[in-house]
Protein backbone atom coordinates (compact mmCIF):
# COMPACT_ATOMS: atom_id res chain seq x y z
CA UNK A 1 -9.04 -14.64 -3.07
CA UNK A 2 -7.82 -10.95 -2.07
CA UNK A 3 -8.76 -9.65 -5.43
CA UNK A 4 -12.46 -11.30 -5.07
CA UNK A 5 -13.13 -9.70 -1.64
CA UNK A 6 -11.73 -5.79 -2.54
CA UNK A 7 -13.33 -6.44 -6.06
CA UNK A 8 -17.08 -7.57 -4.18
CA UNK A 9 -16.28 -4.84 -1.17
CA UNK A 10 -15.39 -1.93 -3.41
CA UNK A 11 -18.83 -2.85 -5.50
CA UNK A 12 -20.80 -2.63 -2.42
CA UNK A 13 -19.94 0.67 -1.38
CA UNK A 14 -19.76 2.52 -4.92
CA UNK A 15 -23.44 0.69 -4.99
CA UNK A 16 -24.27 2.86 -1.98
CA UNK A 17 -23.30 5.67 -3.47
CA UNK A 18 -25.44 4.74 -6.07
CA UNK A 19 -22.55 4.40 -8.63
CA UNK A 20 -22.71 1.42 -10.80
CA UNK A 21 -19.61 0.15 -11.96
CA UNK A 22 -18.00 -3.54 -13.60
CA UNK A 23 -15.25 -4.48 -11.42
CA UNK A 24 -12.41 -7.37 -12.79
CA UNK A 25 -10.46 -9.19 -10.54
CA UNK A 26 -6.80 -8.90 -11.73
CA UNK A 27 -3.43 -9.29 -9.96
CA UNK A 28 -1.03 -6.68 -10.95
CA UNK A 29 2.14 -6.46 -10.32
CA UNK A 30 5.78 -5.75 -11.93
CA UNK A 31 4.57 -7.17 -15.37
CA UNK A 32 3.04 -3.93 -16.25
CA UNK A 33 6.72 -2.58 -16.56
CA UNK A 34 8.14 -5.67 -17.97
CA UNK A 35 10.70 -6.02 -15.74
CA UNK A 36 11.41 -8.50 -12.49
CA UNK A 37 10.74 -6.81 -8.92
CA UNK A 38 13.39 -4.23 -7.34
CA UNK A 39 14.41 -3.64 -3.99
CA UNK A 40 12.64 -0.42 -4.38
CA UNK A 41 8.47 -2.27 -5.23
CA UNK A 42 9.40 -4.46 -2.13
CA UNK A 43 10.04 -1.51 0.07
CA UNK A 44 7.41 0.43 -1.20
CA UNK A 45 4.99 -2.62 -0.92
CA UNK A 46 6.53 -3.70 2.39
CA UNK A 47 5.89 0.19 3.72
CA UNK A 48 2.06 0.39 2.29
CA UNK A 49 1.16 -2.86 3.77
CA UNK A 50 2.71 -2.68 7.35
CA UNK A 51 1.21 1.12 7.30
CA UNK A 52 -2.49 -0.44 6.37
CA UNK A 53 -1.67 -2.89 9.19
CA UNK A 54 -1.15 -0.05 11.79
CA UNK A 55 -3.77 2.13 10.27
CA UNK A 56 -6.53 -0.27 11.20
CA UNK A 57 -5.19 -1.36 14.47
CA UNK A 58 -4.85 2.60 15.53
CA UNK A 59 -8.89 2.53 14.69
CA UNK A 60 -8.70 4.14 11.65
CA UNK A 61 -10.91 2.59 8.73
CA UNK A 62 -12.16 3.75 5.62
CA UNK A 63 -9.06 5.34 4.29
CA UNK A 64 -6.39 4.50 0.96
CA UNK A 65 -2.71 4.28 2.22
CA UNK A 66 -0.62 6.45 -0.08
CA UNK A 67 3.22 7.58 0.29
CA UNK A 68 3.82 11.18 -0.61
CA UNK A 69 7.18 12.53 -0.33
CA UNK A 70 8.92 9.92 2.05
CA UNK A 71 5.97 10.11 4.02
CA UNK A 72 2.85 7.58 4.73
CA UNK A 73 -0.23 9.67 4.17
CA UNK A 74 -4.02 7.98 4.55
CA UNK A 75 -6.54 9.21 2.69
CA UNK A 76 -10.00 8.96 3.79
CA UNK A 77 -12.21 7.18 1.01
CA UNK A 78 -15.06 10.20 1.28
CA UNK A 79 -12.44 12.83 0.16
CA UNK A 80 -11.68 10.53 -3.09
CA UNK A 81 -15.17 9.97 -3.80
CA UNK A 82 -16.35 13.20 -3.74
């Protein structure tokens, strides 16, 4: 239940923020472009996760991994909620 936990976690901190939201559980995935998985979503996929993975075990928290120009790039969450 991935979706449940990010879905229940991302609630609790917009809440202390004071931001109230409705949040849907929903697995997305290569239906929204109607077409089967590449080689090019499971590299990008493979490449966000296994950077999240090292992000966290480097100490870093708080952050969304992103890939900008061939590169891994975290961005911490207080930047985007601003």
């Amino acid at each position: 239940p991935l979706g449940r936990l990010v879905r229940d976690r991302v609630a609790q901190g917009l809440a202390g923020h004071g931001i109230k939201t409705t949040l849907v559980v929903k697995d997305v995935g290569y239906e929204l472009r109607c077409v089967a998985p590449n080689a090019f979503d499971q590299e990008y996929t493979r490449e966000l996760g296994a950077a999240a993975v090292a992000t966290l075990l480097a100490g870093t928290a708080n952050v969304m991994i992103t890939r900008q120009n061939q590169q891994i790039v975290p961005i911490p969450f207080e930047e985007i909620l601003d």
